[in-house]
Structure formats: structure tokens, C-alpha cells
N, C-alpha and C. Protein backbone atom coordinates (compact mmCIF):
# COMPACT_ATOMS: atom_id res chain seq x y z
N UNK A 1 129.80 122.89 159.90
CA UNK A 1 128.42 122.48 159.86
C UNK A 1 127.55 123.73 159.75
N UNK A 2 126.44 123.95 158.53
CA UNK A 2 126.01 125.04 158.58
C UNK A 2 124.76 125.26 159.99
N UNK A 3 124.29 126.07 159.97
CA UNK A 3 123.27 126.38 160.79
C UNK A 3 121.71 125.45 160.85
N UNK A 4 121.52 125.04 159.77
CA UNK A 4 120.40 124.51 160.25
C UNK A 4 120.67 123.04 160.22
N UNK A 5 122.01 122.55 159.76
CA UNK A 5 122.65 121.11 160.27
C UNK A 5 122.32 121.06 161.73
N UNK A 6 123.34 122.45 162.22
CA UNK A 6 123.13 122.02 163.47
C UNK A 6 121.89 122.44 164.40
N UNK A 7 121.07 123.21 164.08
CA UNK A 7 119.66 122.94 164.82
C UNK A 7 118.89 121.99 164.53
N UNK A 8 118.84 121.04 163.36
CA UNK A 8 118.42 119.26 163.18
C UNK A 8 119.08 118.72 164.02
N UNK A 9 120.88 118.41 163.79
CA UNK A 9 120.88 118.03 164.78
C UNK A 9 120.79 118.33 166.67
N UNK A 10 120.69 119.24 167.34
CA UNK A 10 120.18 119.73 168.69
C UNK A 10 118.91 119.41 168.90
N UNK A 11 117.87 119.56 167.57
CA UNK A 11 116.59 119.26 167.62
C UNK A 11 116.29 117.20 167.92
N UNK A 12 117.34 116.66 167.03
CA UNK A 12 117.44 115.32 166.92
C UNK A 12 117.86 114.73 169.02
N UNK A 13 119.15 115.68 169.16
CA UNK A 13 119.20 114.94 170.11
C UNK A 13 118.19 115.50 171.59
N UNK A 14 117.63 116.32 171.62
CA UNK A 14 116.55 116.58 172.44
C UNK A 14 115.48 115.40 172.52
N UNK A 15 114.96 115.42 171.31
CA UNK A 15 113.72 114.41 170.73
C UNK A 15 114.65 113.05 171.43
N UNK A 16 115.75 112.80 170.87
CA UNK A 16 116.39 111.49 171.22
C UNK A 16 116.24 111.28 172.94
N UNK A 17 116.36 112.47 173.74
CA UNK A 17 116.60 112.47 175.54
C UNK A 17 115.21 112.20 176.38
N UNK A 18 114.22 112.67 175.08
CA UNK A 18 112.90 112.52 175.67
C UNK A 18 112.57 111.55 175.25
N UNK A 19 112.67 110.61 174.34
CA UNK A 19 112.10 109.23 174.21
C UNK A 19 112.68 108.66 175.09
N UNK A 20 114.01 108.65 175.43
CA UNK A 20 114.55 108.07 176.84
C UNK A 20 113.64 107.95 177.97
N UNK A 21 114.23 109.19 177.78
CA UNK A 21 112.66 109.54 179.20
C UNK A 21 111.30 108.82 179.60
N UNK A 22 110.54 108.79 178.23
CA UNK A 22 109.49 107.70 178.50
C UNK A 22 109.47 106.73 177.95
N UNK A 23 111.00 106.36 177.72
CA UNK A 23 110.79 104.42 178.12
C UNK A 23 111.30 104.06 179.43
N UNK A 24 111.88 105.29 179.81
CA UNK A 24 112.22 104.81 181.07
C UNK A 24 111.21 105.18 182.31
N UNK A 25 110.36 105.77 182.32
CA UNK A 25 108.72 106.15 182.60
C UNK A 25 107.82 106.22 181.87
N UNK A 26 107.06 104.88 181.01
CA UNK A 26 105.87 104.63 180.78
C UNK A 26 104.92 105.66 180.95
N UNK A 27 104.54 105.72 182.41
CA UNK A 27 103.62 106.31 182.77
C UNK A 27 103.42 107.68 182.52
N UNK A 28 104.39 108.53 182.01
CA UNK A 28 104.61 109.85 181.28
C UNK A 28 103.54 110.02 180.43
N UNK A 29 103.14 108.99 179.48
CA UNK A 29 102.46 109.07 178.21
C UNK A 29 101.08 109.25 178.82
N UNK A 30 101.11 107.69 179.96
CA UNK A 30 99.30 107.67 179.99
C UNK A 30 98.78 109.24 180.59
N UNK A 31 99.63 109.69 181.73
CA UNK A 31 99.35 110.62 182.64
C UNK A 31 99.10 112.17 181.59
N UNK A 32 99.95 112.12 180.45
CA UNK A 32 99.71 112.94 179.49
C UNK A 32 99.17 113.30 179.10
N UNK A 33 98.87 111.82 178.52
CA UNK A 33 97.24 111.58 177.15
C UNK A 33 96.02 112.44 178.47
N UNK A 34 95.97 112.00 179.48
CA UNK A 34 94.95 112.40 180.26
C UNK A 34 94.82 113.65 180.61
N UNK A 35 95.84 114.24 180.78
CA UNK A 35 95.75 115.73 181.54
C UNK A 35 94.83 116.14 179.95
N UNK A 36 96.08 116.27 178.77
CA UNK A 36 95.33 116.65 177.39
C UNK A 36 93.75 116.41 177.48
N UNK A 37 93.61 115.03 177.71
CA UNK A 37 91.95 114.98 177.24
C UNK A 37 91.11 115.94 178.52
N UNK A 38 91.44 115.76 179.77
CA UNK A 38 91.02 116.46 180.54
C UNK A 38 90.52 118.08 180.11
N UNK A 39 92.22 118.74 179.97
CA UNK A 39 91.77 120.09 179.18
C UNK A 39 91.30 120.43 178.21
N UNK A 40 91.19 119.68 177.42
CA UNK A 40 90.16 120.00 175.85
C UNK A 40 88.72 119.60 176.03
N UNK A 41 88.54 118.50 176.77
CA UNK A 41 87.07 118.67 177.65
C UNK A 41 86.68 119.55 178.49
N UNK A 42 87.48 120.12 179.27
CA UNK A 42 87.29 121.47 179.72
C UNK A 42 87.03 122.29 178.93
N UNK A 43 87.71 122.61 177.91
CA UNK A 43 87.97 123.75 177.19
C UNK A 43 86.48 123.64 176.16
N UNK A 44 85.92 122.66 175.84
CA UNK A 44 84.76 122.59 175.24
C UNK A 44 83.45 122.67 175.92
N UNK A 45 83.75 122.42 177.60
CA UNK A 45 82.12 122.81 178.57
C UNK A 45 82.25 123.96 178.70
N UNK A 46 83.77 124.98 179.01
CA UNK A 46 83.73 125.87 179.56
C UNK A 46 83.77 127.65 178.66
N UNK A 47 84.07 127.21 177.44
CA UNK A 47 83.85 127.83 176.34
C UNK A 47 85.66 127.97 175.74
N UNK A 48 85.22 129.01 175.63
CA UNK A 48 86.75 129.26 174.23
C UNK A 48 87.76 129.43 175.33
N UNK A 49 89.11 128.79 174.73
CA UNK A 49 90.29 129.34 176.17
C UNK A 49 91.24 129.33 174.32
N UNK A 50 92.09 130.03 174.30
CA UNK A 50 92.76 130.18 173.16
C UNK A 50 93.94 128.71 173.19
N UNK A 51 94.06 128.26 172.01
CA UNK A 51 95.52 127.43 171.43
C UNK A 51 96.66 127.29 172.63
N UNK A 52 97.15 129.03 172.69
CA UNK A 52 98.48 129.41 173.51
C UNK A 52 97.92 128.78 174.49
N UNK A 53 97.24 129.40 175.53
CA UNK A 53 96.61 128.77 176.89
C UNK A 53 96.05 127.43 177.31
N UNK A 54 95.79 126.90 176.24
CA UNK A 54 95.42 125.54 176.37
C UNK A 54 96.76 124.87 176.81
N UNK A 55 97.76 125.22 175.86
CA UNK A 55 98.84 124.64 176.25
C UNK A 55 100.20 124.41 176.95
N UNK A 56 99.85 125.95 177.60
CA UNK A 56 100.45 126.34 178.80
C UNK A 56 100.05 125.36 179.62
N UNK A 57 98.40 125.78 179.86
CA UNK A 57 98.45 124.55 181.20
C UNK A 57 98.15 123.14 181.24
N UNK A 58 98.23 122.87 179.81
CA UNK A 58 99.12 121.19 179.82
C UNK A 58 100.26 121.44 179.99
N UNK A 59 101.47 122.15 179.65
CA UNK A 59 102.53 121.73 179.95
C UNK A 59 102.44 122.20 181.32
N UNK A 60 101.85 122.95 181.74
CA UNK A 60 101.88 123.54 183.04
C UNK A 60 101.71 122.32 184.41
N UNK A 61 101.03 121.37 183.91
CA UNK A 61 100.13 120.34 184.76
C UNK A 61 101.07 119.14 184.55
N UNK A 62 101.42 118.93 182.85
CA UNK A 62 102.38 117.82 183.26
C UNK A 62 103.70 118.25 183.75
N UNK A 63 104.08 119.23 183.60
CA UNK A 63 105.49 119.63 184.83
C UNK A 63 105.09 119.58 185.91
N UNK A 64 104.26 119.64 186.58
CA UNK A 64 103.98 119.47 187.77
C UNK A 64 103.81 118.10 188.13
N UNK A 65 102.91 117.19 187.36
CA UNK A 65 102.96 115.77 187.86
C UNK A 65 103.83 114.71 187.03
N UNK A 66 104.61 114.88 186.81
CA UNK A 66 105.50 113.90 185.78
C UNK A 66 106.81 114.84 185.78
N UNK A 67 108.01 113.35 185.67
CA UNK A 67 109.08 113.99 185.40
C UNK A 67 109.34 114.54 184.63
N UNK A 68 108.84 115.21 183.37
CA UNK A 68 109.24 115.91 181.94
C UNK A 68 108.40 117.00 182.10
N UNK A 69 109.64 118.10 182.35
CA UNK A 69 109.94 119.11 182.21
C UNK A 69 109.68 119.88 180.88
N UNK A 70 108.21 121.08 180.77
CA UNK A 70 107.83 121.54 179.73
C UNK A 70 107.23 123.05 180.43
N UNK A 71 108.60 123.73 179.74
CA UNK A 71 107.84 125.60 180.35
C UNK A 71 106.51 125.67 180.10
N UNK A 72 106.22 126.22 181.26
CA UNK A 72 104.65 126.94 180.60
C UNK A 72 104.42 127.86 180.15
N UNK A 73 105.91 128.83 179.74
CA UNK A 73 105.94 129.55 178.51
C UNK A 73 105.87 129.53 177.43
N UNK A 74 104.83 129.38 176.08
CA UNK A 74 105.07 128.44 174.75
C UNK A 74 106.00 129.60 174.29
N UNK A 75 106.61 129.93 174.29
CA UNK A 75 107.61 131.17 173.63
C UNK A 75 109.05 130.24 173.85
N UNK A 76 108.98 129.76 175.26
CA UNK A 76 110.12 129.04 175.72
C UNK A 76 110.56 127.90 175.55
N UNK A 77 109.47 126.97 174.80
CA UNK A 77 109.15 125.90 173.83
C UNK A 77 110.30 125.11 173.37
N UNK A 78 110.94 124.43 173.49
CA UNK A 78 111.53 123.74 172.41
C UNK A 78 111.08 123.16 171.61
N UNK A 79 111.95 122.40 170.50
CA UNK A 79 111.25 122.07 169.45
C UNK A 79 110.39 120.72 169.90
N UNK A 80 111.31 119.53 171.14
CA UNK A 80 110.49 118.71 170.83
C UNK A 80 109.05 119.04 171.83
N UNK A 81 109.71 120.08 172.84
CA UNK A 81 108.08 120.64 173.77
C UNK A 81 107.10 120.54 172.73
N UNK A 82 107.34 121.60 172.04
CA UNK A 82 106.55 121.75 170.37
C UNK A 82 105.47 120.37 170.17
N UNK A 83 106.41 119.26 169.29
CA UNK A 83 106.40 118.60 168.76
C UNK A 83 105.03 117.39 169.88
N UNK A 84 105.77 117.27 171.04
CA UNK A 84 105.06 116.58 171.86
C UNK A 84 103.20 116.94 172.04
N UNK A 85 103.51 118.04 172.53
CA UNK A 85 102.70 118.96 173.05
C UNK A 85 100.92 119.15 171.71
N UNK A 86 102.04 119.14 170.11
CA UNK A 86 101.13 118.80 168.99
C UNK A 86 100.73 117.41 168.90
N UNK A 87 101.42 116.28 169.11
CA UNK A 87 101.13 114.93 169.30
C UNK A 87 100.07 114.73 169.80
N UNK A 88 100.29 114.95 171.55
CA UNK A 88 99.10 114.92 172.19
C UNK A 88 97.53 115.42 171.85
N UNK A 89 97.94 116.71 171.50
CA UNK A 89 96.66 117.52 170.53
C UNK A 89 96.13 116.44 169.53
N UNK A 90 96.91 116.16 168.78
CA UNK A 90 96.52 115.23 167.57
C UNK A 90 95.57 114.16 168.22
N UNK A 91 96.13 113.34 169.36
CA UNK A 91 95.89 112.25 169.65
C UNK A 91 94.03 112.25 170.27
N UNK A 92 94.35 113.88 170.92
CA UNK A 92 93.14 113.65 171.87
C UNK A 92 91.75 114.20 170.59
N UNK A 93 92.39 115.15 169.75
CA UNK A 93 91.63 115.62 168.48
C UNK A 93 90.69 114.68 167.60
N UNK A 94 91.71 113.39 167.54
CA UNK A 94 91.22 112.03 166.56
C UNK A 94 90.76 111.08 167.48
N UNK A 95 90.86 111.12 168.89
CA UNK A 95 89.90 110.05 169.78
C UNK A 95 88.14 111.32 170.07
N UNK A 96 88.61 112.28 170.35
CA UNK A 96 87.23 113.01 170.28
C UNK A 96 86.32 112.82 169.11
N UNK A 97 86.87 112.90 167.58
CA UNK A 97 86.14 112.47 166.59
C UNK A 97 85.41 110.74 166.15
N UNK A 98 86.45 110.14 167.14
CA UNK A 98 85.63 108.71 167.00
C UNK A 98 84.13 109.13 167.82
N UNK A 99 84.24 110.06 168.49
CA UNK A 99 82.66 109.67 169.54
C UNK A 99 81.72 110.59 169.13
């Protein structure tokens, strides 16, 4: 299997352990969506906090209150940390533009 077979698949089954995860805790998502909107409302009264740092301490905040486990190193990132972590962004990005 060449090399990036197998980082699709490692990447596949990560992504696969964490959807587990929140079907088997719901409440992962809502508690998520919130911390996110929390800090990007912060981050817009309180002035500029950079990309990296924003998302340290979301993952920083949901490791702390939720079972899913996300360094607050973005260096230390996995792909689906990554992946999630942009979701949320997305999500709270396109509910800020409805208002």
C-alpha cells in the first residue's frame, strides 16, 4: 500500500472513531457549536486574536468540557481535529452572516 493509501486510509478511520463518538454523545456537537460561537464573538468585541489562537482555545475548551479529545497544539492536529475544528468555523461563519 503506497503512502498516501495509507494516510487516507488512518485519516478515514480516525474521522470514522469520531463520528462514533458523537452519535454516541449528541451533546458533543451542541456544546461545540457553542463554545465556537462564543469565541468568534469574543474574538470580534475584543479585537484581533489570530486563526492559530482562536483555535487552540476551542479545542482547548472543548477538551476540557466534552469527551473529545483535541490538543491545543494546532501543530499536533490531526487530520480529523483539522477537519472538525474547520466545520465548526464554517458553521459559526455562515450563521454570523445570516444576521
Amino acid at each position: 500500500m503506497a503512502s498516501s493509501e495509507m494516510q487516507k486510509v488512518r485519516v478515514i478511520n480516525e474521522l470514522r472513531h469520531f463520528i462514533k463518538k458523537l452519535l454516541q454523545d449528541p451533546q458533543i456537537l451542541e456544546q461545540s457549536l457553542e463554545i465556537a460561537r462564543r469565541a468568534y464573538r469574543e474574538r470580534g468585541e475584543n479585537g484581533y486574536v489570530s486563526e492559530q489562537e482562536l483555535l487552540a482555545r476551542i479545542a482547548n475548551e472543548i477538551s476540557d468540557t466534552t469527551s473529545t479529545h483535541i490538543p491545543e497544539d494546532p501543530s499536533e492536529h490531526s487530520e480529523a481535529d483539522k477537519l472538525y475544528l474547520d466545520v465548526l468555523k464554517e458553521v459559526v461563519t455562515e450563521e454570523q452572516a445570516l444576521y
